[in-house]
N, C-alpha and C. Protein backbone atom coordinates (compact mmCIF):
# COMPACT_ATOMS: atom_id res chain seq x y z
N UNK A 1 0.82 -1.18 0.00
CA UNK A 1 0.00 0.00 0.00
C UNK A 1 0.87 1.26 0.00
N UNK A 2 1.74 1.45 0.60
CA UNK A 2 2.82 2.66 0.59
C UNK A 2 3.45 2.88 -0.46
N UNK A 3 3.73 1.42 -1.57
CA UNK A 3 4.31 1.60 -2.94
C UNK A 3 3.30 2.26 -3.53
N UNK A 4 2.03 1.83 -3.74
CA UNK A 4 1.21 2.59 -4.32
C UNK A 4 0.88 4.15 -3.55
N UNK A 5 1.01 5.11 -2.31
CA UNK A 5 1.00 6.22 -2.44
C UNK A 5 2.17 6.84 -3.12
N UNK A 6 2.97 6.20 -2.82
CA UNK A 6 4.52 6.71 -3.38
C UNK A 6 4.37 6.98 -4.55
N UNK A 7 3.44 6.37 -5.45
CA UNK A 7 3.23 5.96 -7.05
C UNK A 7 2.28 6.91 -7.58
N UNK A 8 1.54 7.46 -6.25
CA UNK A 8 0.13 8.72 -6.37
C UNK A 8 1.49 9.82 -6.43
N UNK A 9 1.88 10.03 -5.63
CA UNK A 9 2.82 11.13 -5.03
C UNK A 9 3.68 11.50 -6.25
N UNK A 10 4.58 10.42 -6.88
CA UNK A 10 5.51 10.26 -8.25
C UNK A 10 4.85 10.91 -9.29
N UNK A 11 3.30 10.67 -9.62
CA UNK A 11 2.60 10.82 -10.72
C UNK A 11 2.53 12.56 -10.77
N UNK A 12 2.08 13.06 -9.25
CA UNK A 12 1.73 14.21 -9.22
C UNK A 12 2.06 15.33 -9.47
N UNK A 13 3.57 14.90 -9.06
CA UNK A 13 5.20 15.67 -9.33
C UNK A 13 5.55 15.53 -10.86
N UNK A 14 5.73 14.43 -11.46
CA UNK A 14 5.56 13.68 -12.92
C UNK A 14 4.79 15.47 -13.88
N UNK A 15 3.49 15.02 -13.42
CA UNK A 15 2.64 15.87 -14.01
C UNK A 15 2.55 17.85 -14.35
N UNK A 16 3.30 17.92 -12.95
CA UNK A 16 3.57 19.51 -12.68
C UNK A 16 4.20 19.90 -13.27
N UNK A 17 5.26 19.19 -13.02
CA UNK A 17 6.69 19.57 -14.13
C UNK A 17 6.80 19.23 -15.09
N UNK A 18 5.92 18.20 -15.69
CA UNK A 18 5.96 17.96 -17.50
C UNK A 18 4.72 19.11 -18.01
N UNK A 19 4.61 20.25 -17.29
CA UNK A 19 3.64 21.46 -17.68
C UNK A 19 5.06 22.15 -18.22
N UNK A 20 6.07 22.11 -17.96
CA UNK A 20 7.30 22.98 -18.28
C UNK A 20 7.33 22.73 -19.89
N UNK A 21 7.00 21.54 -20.83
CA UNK A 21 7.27 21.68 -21.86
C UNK A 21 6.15 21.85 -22.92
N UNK A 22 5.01 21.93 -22.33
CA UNK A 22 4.13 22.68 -22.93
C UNK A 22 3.54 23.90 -22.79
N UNK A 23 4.41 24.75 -22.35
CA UNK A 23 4.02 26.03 -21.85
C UNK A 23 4.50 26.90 -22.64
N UNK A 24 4.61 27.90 -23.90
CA UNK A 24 4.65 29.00 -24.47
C UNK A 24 6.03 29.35 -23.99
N UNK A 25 6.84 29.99 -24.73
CA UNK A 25 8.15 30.60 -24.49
C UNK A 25 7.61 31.72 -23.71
N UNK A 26 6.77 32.73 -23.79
CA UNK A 26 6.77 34.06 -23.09
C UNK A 26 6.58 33.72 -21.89
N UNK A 27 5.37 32.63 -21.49
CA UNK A 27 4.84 32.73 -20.17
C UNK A 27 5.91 31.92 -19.80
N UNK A 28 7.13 31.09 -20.27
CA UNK A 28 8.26 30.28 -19.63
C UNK A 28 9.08 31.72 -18.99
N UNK A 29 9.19 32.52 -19.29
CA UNK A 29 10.31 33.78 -19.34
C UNK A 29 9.77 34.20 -18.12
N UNK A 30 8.58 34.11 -17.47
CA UNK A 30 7.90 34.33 -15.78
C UNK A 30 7.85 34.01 -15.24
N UNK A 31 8.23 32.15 -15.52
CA UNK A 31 8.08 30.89 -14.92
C UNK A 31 8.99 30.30 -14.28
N UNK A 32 8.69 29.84 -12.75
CA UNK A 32 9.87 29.62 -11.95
C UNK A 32 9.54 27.86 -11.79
N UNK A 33 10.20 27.17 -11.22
CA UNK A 33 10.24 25.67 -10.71
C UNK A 33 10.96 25.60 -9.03
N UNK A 34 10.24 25.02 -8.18
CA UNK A 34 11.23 24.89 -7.01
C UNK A 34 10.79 23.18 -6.67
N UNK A 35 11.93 23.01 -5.91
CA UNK A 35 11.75 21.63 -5.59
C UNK A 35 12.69 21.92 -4.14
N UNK A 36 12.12 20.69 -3.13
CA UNK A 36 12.20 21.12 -1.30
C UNK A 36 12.00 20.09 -0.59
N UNK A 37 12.68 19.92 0.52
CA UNK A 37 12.29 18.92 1.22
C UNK A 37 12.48 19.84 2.85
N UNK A 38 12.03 19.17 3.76
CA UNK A 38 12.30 19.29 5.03
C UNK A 38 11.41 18.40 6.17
N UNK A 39 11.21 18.88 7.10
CA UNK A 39 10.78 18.38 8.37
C UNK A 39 9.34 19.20 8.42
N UNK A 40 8.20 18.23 9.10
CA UNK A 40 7.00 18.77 9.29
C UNK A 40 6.54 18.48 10.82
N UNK A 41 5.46 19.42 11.21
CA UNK A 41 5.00 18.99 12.41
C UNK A 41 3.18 18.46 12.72
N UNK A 42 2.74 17.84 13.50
CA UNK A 42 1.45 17.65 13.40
C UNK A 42 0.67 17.62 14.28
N UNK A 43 -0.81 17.81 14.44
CA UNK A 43 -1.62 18.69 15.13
C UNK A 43 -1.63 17.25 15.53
N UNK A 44 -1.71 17.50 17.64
CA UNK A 44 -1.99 16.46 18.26
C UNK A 44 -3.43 15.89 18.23
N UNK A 45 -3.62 14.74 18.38
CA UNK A 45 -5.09 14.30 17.97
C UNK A 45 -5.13 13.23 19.73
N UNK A 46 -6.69 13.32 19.97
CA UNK A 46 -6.98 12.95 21.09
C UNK A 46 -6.86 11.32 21.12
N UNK A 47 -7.51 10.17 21.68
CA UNK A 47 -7.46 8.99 21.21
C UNK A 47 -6.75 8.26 21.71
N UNK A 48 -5.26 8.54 22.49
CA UNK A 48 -4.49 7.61 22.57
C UNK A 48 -3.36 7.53 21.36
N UNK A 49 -3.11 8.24 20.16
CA UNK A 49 -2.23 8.10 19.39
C UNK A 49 -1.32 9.56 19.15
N UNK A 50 -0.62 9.40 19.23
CA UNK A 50 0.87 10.33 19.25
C UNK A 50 1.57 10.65 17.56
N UNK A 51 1.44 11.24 17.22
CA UNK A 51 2.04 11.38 15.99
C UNK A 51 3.42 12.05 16.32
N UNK A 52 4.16 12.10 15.88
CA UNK A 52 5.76 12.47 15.76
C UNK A 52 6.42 13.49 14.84
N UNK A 53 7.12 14.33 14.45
CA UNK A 53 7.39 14.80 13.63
C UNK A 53 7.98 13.74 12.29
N UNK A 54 7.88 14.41 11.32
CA UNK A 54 8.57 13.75 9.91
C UNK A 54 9.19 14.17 9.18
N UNK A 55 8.78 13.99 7.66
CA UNK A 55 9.51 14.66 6.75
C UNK A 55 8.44 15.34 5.63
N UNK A 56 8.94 15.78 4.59
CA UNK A 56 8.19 16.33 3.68
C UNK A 56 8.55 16.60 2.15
N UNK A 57 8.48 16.35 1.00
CA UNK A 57 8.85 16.76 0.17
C UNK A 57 8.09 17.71 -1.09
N UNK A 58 8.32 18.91 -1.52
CA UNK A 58 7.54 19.52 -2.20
C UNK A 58 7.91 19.68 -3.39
N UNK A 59 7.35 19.84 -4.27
CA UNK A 59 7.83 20.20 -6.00
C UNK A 59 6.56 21.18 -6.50
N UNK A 60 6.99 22.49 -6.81
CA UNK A 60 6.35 23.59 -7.32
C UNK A 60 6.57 23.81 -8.64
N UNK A 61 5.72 24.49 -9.48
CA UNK A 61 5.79 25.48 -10.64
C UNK A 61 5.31 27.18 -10.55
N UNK A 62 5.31 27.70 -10.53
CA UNK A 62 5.05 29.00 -10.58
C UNK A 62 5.35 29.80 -11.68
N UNK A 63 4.33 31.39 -11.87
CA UNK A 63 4.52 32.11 -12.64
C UNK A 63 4.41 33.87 -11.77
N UNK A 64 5.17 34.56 -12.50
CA UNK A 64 5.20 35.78 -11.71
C UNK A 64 4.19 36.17 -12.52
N UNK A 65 3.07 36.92 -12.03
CA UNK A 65 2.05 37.92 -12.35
C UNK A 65 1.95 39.65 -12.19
N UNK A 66 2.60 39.69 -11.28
CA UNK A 66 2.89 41.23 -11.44
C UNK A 66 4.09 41.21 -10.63
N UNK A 67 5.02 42.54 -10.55
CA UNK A 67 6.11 42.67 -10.02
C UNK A 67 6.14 42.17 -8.44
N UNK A 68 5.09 42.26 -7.30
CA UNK A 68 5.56 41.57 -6.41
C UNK A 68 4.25 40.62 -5.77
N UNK A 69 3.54 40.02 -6.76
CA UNK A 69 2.73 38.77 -6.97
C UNK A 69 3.22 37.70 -7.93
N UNK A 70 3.03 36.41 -7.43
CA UNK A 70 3.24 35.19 -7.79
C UNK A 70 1.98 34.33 -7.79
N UNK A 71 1.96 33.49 -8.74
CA UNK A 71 0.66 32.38 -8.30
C UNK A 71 2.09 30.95 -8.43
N UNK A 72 1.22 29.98 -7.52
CA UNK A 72 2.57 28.69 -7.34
C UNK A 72 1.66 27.54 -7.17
N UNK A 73 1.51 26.46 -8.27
CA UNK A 73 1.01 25.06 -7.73
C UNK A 73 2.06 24.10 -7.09
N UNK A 74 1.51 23.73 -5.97
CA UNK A 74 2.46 22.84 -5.59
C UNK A 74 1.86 21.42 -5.06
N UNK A 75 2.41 20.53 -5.38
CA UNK A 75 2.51 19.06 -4.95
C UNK A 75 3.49 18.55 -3.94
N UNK A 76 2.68 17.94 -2.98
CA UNK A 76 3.55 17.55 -2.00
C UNK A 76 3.19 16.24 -1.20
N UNK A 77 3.94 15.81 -0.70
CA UNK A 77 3.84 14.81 0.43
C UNK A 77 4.49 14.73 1.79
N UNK A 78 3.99 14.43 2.54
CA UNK A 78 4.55 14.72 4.33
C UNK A 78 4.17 13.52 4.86
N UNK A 79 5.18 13.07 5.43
CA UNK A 79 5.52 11.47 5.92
C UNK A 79 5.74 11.72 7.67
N UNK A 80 4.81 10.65 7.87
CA UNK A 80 5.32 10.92 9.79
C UNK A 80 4.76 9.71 10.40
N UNK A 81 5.37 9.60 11.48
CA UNK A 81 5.55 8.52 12.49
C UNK A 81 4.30 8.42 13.43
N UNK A 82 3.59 7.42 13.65
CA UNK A 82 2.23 7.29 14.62
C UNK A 82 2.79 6.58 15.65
N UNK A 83 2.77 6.70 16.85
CA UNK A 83 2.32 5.75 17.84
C UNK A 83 1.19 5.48 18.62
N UNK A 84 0.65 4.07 18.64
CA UNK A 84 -0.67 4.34 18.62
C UNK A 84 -0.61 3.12 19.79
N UNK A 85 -1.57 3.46 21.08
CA UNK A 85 -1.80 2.66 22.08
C UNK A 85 -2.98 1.27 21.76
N UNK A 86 -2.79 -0.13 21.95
CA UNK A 86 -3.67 -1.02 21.50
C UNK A 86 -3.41 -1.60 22.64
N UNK A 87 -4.72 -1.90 23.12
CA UNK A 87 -5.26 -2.69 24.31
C UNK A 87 -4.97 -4.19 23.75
N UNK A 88 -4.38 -4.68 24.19
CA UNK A 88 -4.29 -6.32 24.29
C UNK A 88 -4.13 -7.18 25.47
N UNK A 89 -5.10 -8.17 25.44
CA UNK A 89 -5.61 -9.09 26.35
C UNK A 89 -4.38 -9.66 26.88
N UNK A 90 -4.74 -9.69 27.87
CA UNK A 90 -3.70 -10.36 29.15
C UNK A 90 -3.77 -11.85 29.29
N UNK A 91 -2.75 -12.59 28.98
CA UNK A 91 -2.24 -13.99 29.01
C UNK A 91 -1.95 -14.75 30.15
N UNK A 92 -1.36 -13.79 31.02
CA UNK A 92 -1.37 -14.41 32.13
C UNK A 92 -1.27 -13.22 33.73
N UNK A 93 -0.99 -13.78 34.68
CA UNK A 93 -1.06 -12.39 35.82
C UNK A 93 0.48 -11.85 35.26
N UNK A 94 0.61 -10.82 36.03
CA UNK A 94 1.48 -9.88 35.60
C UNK A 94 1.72 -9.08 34.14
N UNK A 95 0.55 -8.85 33.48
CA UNK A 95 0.97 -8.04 32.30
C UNK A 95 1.72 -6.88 32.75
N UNK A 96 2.28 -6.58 31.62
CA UNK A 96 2.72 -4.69 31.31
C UNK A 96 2.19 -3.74 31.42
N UNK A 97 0.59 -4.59 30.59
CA UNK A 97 -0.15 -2.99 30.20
C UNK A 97 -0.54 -2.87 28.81
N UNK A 98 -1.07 -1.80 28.46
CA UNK A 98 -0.85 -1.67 27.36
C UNK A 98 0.48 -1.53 26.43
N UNK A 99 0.04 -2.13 25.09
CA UNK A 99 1.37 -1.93 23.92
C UNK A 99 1.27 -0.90 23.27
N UNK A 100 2.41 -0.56 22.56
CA UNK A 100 2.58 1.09 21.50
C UNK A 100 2.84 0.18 20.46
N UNK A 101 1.76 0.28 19.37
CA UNK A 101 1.89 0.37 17.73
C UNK A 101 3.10 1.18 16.86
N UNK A 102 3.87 1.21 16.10
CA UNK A 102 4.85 2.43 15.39
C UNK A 102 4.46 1.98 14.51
N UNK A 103 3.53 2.84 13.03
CA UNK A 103 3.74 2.93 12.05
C UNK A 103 3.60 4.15 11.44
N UNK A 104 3.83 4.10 9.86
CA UNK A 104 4.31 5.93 9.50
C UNK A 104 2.83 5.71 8.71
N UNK A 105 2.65 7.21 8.77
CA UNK A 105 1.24 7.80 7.97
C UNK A 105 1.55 8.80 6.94
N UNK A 106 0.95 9.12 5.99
CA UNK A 106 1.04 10.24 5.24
C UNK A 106 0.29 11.40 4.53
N UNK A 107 0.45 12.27 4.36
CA UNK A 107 -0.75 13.24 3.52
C UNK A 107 -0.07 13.67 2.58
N UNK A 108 -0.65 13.59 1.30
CA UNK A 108 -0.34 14.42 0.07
C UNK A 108 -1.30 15.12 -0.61
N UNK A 109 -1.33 16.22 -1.22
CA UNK A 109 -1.71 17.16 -1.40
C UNK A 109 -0.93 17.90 -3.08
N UNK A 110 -2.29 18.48 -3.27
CA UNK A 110 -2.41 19.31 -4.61
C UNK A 110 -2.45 20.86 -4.02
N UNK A 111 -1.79 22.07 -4.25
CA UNK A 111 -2.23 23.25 -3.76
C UNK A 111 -1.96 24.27 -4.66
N UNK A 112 -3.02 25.24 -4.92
CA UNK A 112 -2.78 26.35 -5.50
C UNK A 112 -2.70 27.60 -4.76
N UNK A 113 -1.65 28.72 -4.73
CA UNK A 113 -1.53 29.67 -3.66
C UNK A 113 -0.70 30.69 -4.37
N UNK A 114 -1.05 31.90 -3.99
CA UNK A 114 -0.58 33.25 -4.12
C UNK A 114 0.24 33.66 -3.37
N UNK A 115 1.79 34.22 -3.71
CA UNK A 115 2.99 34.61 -3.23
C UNK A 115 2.80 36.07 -3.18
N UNK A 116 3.08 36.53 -1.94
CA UNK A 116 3.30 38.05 -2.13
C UNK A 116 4.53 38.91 -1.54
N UNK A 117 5.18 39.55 -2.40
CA UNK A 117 6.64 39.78 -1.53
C UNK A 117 6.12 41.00 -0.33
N UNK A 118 6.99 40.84 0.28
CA UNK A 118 6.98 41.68 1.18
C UNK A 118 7.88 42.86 1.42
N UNK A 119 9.27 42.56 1.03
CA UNK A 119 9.84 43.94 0.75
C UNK A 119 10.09 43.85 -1.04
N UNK A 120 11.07 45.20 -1.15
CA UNK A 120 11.11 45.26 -2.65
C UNK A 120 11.98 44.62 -3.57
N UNK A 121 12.85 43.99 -2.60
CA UNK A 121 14.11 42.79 -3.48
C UNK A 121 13.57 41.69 -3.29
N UNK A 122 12.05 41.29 -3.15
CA UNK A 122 11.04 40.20 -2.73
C UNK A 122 12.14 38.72 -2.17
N UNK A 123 12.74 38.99 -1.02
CA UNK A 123 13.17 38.38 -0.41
C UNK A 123 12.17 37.44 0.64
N UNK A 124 11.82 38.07 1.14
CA UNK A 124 10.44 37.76 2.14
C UNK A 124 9.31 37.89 1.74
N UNK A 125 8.67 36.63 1.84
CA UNK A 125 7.32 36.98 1.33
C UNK A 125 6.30 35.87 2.25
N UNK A 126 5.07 36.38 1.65
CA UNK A 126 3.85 35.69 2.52
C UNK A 126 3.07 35.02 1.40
N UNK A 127 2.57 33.69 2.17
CA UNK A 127 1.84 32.87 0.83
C UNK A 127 0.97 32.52 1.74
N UNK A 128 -0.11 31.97 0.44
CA UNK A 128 -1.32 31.46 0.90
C UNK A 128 -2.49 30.61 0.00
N UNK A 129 -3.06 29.84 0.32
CA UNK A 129 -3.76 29.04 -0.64
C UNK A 129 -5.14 28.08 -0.23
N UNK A 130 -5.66 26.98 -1.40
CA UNK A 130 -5.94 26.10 -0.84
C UNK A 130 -5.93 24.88 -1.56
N UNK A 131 -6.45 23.76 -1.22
CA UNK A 131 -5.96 22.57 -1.95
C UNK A 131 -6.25 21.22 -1.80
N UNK A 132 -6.49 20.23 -2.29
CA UNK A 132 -7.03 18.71 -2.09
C UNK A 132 -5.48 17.74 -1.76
N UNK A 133 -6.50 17.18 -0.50
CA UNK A 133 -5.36 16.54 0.32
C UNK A 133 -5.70 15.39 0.79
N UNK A 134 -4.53 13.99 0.17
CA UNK A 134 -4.87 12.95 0.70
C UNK A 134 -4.59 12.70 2.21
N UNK A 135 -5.09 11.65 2.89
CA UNK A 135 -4.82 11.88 4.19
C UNK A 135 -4.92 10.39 4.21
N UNK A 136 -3.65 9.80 4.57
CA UNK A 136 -3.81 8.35 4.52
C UNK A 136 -3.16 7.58 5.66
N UNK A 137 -4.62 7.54 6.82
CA UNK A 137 -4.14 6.68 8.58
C UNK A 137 -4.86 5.22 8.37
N UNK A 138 -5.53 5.28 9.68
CA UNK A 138 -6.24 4.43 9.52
C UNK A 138 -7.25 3.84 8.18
N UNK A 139 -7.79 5.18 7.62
CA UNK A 139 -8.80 5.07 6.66
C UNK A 139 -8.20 6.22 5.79
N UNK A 140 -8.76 6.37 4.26
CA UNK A 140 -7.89 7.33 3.45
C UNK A 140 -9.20 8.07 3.57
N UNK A 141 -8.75 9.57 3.34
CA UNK A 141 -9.92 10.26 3.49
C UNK A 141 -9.34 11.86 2.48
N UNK A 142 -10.18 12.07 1.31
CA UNK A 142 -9.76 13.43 0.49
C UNK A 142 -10.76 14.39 1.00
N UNK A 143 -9.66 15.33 1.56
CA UNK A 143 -10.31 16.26 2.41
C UNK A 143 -9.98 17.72 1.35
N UNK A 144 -10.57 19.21 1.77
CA UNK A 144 -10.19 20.11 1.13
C UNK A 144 -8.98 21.03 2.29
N UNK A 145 -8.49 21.89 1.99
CA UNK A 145 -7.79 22.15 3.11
C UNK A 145 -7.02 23.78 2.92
N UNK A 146 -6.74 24.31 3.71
CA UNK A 146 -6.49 26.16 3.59
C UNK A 146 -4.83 25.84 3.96
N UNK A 147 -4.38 26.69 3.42
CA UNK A 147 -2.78 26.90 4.13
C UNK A 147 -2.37 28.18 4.45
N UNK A 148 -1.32 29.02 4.72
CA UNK A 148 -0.79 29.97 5.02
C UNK A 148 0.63 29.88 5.69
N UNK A 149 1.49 30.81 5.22
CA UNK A 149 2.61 30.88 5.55
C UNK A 149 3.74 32.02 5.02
N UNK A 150 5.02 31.91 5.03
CA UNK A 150 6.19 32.84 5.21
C UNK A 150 6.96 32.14 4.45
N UNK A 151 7.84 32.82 3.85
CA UNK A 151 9.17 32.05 3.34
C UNK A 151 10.26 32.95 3.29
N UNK A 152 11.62 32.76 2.84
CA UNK A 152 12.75 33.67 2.66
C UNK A 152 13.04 33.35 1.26
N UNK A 153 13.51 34.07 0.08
CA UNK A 153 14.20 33.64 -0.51
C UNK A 153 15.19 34.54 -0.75
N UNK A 154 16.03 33.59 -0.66
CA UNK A 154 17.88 34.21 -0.91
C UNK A 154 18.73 34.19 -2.32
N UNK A 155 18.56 35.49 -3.09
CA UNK A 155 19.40 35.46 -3.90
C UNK A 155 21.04 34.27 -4.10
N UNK A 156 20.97 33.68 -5.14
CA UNK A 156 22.33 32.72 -5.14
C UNK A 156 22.76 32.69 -6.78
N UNK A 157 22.16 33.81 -7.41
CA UNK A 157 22.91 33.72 -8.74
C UNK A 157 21.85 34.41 -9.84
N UNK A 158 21.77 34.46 -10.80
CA UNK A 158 20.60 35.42 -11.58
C UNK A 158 19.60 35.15 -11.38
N UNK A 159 18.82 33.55 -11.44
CA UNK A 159 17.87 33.21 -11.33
C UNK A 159 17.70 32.57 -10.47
N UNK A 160 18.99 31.87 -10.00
CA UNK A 160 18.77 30.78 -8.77
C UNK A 160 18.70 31.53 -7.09
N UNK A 161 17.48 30.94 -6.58
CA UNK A 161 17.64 31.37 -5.24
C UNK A 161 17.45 30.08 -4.25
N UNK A 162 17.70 30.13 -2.81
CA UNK A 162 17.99 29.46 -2.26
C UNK A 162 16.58 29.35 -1.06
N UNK A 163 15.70 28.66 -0.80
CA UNK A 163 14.51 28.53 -0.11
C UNK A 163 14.23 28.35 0.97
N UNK A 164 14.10 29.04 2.05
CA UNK A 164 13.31 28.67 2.96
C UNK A 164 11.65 28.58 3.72
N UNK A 165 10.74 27.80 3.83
CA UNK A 165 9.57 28.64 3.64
C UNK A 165 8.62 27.70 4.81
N UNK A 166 7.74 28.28 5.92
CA UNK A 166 7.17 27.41 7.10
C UNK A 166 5.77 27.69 6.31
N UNK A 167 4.92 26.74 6.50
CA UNK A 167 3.43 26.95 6.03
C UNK A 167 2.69 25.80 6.15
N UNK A 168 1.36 26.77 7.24
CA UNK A 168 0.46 25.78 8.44
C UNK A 168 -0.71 25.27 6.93
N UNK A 169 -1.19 23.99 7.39
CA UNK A 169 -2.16 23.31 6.24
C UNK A 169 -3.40 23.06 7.02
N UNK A 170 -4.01 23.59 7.20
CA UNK A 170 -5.44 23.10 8.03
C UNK A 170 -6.13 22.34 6.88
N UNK A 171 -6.70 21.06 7.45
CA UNK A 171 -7.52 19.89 7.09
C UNK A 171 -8.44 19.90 7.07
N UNK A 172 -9.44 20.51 6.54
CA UNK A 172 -11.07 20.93 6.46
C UNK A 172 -11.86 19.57 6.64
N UNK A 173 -12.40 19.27 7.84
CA UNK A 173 -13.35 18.32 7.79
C UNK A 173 -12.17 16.45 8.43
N UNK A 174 -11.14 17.05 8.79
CA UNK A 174 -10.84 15.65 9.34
C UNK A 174 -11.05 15.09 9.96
N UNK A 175 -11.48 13.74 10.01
CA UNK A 175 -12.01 12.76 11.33
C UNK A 175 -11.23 11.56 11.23
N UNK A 176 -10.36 11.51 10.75
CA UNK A 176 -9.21 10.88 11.45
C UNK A 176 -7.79 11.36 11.50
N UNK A 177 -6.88 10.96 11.98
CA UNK A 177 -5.61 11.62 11.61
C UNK A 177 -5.35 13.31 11.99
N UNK A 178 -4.02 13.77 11.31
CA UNK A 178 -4.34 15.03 11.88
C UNK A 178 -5.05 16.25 11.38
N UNK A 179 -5.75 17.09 12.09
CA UNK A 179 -6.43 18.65 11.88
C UNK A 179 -5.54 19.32 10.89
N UNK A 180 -4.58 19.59 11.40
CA UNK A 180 -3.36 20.23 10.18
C UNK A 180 -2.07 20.04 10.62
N UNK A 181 -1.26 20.32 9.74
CA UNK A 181 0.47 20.05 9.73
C UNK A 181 0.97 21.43 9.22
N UNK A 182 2.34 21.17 9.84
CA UNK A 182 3.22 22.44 9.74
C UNK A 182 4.42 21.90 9.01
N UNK A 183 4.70 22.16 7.56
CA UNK A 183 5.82 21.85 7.05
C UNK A 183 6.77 23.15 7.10
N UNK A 184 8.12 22.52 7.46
CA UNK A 184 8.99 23.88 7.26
C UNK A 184 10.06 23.18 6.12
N UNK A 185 9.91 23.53 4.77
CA UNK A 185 10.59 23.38 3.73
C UNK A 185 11.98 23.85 3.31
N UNK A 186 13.14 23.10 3.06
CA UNK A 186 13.92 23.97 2.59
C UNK A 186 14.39 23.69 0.63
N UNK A 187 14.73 24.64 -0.07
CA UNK A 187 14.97 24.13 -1.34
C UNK A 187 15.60 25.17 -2.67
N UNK A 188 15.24 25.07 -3.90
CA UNK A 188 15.97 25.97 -4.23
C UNK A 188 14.93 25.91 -5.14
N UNK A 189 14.65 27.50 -5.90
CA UNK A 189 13.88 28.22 -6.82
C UNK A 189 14.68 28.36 -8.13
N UNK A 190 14.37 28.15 -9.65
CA UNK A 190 15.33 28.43 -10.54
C UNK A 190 13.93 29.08 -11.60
């Protein structure tokens, strides 16, 4: 089952970035690509199960729209660790107690969102969006979902810049798994 999200996740990325060669020379000349990975965090959920921090990987396309607006689709996936408490029957006197479950969960996600710089060498900027998100725990569940966030980007050559960017994902309507996650991404823009 994990080969096959991996295989959802592959396709999605696949797809974004094979928009790069059917896209018009002019609107290519506006058009940025970033690709990112980092560490995410996740909204504690009641129940008895513990989620952990993880990882995350993102792959964007974007186009600049006016001098300090951007629009950016991005595809992503965020991988993390469950521990989950399961009552099991007692064999003989002296049990332990309860046992801890470890397995990893994941959410991936489609998002469309608007970049806006914040000063005038658009180093800093604020984003925001929304987007369809798999959510795959116990049960898979496609939820819709809002994001918001900050990023840095650091000049590293004419076109190339260097990425940093935190941005909260609220889970519209989750009933299992988590409410929302906090990925903090790092990567590079070309």
């Amino acid at each position: 089952m994990n080969l096959l999200r991996s295989r959802w996740s592959t396709g999605y990325a696949a797809v974004a970035l094979g928009c790069l060669f059917v896209i018009p020379a002019p609107a290519r000349a506006q058009m940025f690509v970033e690709l990112g990975a980092g560490l995410n965090f996740i909204s504690p959920v009641p129940s008895g199960v513990s989620y952990g921090s993880g990882s995350n990987l993102q792959a964007s396309i974007g186009w600049k729209v006016e001098p300090k607006i951007r629009l950016r689709v991005d595809v992503l996936t965020s991988q993390f660790d469950v521990k989950a408490m399961v009552n099991t029957p007692c064999q003989s006197f002296g049990c332990s107690g309860p046992v801890f479950s470890f397995h990893s969960e994941s959410v991936n996600g489609v998002t469309a969102n608007i970049l806006a710089d914040v000063d005038a060498r658009g180093i800093l900027y604020l984003i925001g969006g929304a987007g369809l998100y798999d959510v795959h725990t116990q049960s898979t569940e496609r939820l819709i979902g809002v994001s918001a966030g900050a990023g840095i980007a650091v000049p590293m050559g004419s076109r190339l810049r260097g990425v940093v960017e935190a941005r909260w994902h609220g889970l519209l309507g989750a009933t299992s798994g988590p409410a929302w996650l906090v990925p903090i991404t790092v990567g590079l823009r070309y």
